[in-house]
N, C-alpha and C. Protein backbone atom coordinates (compact mmCIF):
# COMPACT_ATOMS: atom_id res chain seq x y z
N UNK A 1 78.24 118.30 101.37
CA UNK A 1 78.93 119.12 100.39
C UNK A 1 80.45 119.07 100.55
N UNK A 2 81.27 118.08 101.48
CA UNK A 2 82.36 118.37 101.86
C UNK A 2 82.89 117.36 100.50
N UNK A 3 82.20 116.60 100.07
CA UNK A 3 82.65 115.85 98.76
C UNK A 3 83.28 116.56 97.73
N UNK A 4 81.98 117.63 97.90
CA UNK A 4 82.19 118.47 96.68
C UNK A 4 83.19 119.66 96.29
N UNK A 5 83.31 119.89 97.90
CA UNK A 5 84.67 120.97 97.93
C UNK A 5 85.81 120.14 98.01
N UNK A 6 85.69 119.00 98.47
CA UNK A 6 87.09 118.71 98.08
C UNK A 6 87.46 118.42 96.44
N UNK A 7 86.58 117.81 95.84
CA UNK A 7 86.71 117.70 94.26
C UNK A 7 87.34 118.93 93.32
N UNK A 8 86.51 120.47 93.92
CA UNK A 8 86.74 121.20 93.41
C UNK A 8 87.56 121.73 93.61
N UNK A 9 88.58 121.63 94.57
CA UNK A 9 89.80 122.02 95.21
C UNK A 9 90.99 121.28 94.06
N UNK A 10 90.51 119.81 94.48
CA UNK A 10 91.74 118.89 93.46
C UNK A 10 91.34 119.31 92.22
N UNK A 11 90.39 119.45 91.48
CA UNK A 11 89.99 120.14 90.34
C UNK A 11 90.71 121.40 89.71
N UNK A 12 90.74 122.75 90.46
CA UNK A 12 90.99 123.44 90.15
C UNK A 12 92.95 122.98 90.37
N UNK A 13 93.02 122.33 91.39
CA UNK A 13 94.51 122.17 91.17
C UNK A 13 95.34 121.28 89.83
N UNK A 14 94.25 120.49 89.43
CA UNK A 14 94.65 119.75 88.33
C UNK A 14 95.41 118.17 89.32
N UNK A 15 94.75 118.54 90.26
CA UNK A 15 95.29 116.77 90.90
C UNK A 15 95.05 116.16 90.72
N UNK A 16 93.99 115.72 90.15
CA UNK A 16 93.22 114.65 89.84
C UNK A 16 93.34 113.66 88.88
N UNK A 17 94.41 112.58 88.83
CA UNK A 17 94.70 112.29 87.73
C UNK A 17 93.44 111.48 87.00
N UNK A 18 93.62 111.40 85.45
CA UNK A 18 92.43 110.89 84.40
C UNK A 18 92.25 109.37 85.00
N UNK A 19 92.62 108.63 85.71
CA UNK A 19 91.90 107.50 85.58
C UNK A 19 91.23 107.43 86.90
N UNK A 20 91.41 108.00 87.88
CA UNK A 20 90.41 108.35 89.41
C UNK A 20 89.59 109.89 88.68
N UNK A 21 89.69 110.06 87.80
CA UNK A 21 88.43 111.07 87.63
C UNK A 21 87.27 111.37 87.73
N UNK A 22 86.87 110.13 86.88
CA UNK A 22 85.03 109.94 86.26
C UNK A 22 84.93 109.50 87.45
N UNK A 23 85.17 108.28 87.92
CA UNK A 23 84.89 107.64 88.91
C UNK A 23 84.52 108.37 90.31
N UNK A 24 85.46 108.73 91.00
CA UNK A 24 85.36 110.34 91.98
C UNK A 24 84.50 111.35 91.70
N UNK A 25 84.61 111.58 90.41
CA UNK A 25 83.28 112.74 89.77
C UNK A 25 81.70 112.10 90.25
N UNK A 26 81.75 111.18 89.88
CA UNK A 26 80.75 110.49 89.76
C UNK A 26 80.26 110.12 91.43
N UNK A 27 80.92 109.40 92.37
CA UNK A 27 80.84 109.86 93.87
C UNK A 27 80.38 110.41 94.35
N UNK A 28 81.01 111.79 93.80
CA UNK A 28 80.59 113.27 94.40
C UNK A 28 79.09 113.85 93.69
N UNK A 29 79.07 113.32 93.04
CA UNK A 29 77.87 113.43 92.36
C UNK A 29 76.45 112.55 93.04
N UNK A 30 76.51 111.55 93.43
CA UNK A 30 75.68 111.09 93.67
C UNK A 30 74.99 111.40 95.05
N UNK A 31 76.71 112.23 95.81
CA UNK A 31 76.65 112.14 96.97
C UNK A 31 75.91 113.81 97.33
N UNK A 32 76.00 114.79 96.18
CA UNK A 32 75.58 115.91 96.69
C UNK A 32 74.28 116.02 95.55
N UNK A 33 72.69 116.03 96.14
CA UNK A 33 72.04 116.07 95.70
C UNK A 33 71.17 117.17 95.21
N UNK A 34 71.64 118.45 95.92
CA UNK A 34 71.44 119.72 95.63
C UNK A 34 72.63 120.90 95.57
N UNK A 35 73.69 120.30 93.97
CA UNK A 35 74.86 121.34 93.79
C UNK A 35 74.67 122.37 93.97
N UNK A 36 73.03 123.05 93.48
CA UNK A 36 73.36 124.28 93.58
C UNK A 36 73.11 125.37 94.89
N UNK A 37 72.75 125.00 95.55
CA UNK A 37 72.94 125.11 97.59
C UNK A 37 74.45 125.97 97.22
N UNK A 38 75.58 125.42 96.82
CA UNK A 38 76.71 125.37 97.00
C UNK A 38 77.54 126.50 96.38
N UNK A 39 76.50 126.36 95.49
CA UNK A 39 76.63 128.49 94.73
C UNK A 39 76.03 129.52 94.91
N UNK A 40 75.05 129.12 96.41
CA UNK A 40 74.09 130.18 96.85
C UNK A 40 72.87 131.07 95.44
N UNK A 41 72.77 129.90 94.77
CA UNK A 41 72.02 129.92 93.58
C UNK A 41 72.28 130.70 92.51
N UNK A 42 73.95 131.42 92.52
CA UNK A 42 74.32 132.06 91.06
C UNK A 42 74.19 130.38 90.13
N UNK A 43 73.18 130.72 89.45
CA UNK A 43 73.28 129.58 88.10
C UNK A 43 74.47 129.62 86.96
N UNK A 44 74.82 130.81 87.08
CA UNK A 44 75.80 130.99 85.79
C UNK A 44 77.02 130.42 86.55
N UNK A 45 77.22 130.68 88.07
CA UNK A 45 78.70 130.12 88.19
C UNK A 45 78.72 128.42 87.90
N UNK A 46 77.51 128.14 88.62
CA UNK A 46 77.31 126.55 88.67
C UNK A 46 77.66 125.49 87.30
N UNK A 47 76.35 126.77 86.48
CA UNK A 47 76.65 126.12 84.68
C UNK A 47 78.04 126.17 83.99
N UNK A 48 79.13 127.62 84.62
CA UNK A 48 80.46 127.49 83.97
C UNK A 48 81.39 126.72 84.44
N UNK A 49 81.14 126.26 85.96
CA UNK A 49 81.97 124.90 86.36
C UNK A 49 81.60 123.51 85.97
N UNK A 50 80.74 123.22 85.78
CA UNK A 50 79.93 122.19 85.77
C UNK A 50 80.09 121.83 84.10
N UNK A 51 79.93 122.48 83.51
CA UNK A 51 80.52 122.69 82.29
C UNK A 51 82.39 122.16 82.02
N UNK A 52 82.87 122.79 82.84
CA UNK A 52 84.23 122.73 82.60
C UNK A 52 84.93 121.42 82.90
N UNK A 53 84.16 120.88 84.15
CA UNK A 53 84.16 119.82 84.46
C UNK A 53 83.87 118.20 83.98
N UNK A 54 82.73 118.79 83.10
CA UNK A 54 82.26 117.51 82.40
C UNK A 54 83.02 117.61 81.00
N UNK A 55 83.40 118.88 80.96
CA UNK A 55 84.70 119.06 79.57
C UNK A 55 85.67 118.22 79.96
N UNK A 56 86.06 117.85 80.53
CA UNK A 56 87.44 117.33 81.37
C UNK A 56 87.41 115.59 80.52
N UNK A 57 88.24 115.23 80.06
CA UNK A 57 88.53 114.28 79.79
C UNK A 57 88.08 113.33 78.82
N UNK A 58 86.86 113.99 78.14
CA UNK A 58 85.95 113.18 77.16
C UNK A 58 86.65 111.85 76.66
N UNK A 59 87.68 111.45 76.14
CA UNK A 59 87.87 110.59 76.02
C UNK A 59 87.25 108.85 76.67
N UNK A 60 87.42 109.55 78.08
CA UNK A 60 86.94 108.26 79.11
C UNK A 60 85.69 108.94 79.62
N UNK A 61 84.96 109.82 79.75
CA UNK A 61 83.43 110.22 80.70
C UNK A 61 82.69 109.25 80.28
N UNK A 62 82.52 107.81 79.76
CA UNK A 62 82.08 107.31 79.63
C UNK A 62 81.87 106.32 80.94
N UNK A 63 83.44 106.26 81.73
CA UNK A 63 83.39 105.95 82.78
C UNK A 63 83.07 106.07 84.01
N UNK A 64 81.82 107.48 83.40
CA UNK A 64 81.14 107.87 84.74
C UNK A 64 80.37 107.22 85.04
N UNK A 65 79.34 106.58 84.34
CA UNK A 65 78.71 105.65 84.24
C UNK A 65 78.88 104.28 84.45
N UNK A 66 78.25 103.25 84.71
CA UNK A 66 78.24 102.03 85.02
C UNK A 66 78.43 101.26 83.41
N UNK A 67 78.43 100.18 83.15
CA UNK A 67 78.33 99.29 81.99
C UNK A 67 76.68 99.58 81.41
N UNK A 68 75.64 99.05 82.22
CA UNK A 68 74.41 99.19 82.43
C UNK A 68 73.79 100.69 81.71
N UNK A 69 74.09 101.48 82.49
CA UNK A 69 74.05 102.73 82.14
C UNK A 69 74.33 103.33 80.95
N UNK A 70 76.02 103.06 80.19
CA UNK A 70 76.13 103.35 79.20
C UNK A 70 75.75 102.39 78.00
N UNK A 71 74.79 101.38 78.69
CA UNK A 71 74.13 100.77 77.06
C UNK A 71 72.84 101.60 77.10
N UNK A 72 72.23 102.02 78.31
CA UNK A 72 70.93 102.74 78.52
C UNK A 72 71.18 103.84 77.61
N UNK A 73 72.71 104.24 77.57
CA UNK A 73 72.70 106.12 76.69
C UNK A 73 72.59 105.85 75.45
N UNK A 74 73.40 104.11 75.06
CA UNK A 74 73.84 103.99 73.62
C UNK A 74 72.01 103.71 73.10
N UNK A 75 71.24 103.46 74.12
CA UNK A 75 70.06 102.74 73.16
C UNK A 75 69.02 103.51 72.69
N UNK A 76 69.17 104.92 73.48
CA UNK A 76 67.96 105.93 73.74
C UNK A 76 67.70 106.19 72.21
N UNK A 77 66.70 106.53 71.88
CA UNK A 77 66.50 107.13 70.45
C UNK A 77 66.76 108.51 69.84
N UNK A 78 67.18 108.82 68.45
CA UNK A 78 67.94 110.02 68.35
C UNK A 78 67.10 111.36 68.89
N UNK A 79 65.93 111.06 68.95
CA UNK A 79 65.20 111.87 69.89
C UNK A 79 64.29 111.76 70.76
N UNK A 80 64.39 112.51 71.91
CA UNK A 80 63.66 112.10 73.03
C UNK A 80 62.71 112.90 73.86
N UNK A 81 62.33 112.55 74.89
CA UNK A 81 61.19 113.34 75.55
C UNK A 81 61.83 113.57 77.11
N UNK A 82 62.09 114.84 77.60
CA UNK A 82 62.90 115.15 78.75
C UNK A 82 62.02 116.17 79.64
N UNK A 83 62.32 115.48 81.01
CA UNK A 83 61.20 116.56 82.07
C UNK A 83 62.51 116.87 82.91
N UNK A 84 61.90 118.27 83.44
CA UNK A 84 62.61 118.35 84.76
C UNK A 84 61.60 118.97 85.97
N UNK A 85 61.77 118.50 86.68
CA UNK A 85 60.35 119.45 88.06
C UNK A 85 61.13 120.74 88.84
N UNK A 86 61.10 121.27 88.83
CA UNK A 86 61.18 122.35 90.21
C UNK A 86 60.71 123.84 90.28
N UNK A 87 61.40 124.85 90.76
CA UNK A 87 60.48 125.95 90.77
C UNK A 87 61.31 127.21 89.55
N UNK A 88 60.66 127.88 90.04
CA UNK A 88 61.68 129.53 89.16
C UNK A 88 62.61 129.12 89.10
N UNK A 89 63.27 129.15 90.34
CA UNK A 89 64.72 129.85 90.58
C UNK A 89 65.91 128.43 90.15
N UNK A 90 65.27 127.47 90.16
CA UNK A 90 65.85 126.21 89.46
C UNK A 90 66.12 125.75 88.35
N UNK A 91 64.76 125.64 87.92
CA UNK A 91 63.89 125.10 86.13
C UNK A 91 65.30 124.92 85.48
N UNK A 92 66.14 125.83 85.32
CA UNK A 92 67.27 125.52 84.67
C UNK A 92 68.15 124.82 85.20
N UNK A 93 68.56 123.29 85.22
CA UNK A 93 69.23 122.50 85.83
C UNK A 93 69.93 121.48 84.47
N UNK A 94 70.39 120.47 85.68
CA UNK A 94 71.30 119.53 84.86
C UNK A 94 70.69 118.18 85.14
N UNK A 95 69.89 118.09 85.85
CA UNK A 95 69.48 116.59 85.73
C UNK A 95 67.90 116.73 85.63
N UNK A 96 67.56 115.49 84.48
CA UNK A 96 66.20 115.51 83.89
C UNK A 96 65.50 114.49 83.88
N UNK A 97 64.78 113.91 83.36
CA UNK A 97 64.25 112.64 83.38
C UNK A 97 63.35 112.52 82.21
N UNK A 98 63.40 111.04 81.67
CA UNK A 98 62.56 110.29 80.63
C UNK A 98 60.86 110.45 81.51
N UNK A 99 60.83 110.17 82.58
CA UNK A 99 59.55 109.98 83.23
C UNK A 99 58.99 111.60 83.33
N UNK A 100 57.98 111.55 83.17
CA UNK A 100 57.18 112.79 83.39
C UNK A 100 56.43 113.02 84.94
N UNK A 101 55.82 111.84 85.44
CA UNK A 101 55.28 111.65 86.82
C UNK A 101 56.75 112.35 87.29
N UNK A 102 58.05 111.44 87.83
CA UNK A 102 58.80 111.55 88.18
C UNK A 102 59.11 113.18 88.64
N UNK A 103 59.65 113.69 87.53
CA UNK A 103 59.85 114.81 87.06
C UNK A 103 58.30 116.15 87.69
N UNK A 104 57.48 115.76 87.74
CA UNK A 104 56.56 116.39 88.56
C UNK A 104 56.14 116.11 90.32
N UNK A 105 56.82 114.68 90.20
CA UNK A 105 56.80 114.37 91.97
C UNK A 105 57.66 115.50 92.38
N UNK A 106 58.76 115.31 91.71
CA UNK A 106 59.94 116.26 92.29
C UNK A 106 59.34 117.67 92.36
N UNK A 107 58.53 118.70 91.32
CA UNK A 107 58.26 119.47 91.24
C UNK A 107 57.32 119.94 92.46
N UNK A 108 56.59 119.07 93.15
CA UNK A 108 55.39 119.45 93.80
C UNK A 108 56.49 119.21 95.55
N UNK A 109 57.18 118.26 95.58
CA UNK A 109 57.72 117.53 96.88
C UNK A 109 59.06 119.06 97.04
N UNK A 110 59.53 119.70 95.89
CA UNK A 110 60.95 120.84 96.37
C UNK A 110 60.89 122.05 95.92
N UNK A 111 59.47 122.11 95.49
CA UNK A 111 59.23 123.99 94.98
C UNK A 111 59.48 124.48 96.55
N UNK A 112 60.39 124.94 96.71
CA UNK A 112 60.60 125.84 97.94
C UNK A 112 59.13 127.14 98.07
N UNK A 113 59.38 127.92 96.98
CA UNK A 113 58.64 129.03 96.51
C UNK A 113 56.98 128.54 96.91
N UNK A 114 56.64 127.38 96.77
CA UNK A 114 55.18 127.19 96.85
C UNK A 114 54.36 127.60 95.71
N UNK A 115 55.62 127.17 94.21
CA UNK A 115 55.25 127.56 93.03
C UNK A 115 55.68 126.48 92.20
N UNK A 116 55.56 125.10 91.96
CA UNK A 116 56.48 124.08 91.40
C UNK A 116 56.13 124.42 89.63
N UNK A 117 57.34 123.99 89.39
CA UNK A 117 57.00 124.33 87.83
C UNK A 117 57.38 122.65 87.11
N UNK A 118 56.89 122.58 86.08
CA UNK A 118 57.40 121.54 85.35
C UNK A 118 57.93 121.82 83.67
N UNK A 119 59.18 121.22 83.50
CA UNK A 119 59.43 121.66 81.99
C UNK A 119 59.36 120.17 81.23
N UNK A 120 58.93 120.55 80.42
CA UNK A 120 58.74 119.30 78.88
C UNK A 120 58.95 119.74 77.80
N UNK A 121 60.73 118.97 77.44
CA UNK A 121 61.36 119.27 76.35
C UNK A 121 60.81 118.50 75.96
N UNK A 122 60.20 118.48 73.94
CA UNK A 122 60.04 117.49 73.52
C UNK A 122 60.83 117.21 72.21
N UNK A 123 61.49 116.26 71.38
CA UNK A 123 62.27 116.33 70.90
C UNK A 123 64.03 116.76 70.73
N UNK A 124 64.57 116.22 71.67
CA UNK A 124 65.79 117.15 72.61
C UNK A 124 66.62 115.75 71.89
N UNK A 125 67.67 116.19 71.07
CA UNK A 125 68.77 114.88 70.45
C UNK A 125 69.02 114.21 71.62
N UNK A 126 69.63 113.07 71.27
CA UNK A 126 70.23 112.03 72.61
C UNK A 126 71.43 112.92 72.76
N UNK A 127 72.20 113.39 71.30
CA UNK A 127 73.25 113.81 71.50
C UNK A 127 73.50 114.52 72.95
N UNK A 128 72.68 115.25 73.15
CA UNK A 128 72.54 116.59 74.22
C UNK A 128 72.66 115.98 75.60
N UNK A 129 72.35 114.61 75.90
CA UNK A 129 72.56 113.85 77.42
C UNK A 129 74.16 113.07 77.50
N UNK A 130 74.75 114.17 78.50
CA UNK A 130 76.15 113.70 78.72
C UNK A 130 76.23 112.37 79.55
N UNK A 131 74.90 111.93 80.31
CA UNK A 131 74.90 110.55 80.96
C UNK A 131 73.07 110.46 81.60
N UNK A 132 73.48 109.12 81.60
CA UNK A 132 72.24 108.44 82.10
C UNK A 132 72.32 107.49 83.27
N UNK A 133 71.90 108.12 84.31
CA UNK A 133 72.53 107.35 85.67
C UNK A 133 70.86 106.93 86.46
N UNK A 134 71.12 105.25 86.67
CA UNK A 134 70.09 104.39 86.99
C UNK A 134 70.25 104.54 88.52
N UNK A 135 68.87 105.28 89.34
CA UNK A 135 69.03 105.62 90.38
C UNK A 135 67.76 104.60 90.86
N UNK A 136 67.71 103.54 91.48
CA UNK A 136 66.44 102.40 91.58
C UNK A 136 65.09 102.95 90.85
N UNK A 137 63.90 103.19 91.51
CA UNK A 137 62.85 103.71 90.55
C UNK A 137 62.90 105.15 89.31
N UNK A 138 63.45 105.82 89.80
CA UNK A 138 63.63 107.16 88.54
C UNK A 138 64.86 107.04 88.47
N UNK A 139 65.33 107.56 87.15
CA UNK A 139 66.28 107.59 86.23
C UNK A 139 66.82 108.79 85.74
N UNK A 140 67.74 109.27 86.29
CA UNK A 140 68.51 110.18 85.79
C UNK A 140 69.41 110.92 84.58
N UNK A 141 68.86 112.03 83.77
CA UNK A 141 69.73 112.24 82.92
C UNK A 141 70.25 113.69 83.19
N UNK A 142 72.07 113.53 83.16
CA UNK A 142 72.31 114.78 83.00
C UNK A 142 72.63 115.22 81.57
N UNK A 143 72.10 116.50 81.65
CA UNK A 143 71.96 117.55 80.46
C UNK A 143 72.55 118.88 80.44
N UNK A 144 73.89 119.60 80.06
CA UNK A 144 73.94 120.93 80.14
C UNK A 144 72.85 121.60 79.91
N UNK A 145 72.54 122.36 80.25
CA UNK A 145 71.31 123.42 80.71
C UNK A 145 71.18 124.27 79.68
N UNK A 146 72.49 124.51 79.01
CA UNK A 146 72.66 125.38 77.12
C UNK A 146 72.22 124.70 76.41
N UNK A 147 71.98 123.47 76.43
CA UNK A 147 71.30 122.73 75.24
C UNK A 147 69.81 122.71 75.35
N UNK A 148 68.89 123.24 76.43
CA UNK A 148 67.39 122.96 76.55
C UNK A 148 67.21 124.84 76.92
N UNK A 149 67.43 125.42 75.94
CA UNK A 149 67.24 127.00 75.54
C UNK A 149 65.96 127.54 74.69
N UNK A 150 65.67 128.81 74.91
CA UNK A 150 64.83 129.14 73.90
C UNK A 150 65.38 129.16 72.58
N UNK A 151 66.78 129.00 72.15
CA UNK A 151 67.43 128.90 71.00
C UNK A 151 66.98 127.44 70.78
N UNK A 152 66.99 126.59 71.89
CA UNK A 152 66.69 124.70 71.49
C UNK A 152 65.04 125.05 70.72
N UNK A 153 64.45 125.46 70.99
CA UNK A 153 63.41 125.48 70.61
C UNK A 153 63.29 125.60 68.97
N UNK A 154 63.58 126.40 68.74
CA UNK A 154 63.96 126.04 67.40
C UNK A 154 63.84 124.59 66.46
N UNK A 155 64.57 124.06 67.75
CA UNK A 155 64.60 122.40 67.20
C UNK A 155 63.51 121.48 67.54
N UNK A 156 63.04 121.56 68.60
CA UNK A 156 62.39 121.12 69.59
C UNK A 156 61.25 121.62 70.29
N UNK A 157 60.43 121.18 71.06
CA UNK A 157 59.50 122.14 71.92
C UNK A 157 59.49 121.51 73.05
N UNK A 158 59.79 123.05 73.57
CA UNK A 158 60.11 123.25 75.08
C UNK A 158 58.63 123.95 76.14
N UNK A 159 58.12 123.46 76.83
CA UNK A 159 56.69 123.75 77.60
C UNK A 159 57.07 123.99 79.37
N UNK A 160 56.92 125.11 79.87
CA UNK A 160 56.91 125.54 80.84
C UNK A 160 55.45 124.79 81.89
N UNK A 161 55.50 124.58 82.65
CA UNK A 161 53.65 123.82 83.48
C UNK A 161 54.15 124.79 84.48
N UNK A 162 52.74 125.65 84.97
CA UNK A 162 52.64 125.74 86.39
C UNK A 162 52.07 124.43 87.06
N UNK A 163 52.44 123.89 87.92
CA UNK A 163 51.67 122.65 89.19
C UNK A 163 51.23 123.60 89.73
């Protein structure tokens, strides 16, 4: 997590200039695999930084991603099928997956609780995935966590699983 505090340090200072951004973002990202450890599980602080962060620069966040990667985002179809695995106190996260196995390995292998849950958005725009990061066998998408709501539902259907 020392990645991550330092990011958020230069972050909040505005040091960080735009072309070591994505790139560094992206680092720190790969490198801390459970952000929210790091907020002692307030979700709302996590979602309003995390948020603010991926606000940062739109122009280039394309460069968070690899070449590879961002033809993977350009190709996805305008709608898609999105899992995420874990328990209660999680379910609401930022990284999801096309795979459903996947997305339930995780659920059964880090329910702390001894309660894994699985969610299946179905129909969720591409629009809504800020990146798609190729991690060897499963595949990563991050997703603000406001876009897969009981308001998304509306659009979409959203399914809670007990495992």
């Amino acid at each position: 997590m020392e990645e991550f505090a330092g990011f958020l340090k230069d972050f909040a200072e505005g040091s960080i200039p735009q072309e070591e951004y994505w790139q560094r973002w992206r680092n720190v990202w790969d490198a801390s695999s459970h952000i929210t450890e790091y907020f002692d599980g307030d979700l709302v602080a996590r979602d309003s930084l995390l948020s603010e962060i991926f606000a940062q620069y739109q122009d280039s966040q394309s460069s968070f991603m690899s070449t590879t990667e961002q033809e993977k985002l350009s190709s996805l179809p305008k709608e898609l099928d999105i899992f995420r695995g874990g328990q209660q106190a999680n379910i609401s996260g930022w990284s999801w997956t096309l795979d459903r196995d996947s997305a339930q390995e995780y659920a059964l292998s880090g329910a702390k609780d001894g309660r894994p849950l699985l969610v299946s958005a179905f129909g969720i725009s591409s629009s809504a995935i800020l990146a798609y990061l190729m991690d060897g066998e499963s595949n990563e998408l991050i997703v603000d966590p406001l876009t897969v709501t009981i308001e998304t539902a509306e659009h979409a259907e959203i399914f809670f699983e007990r495992l």
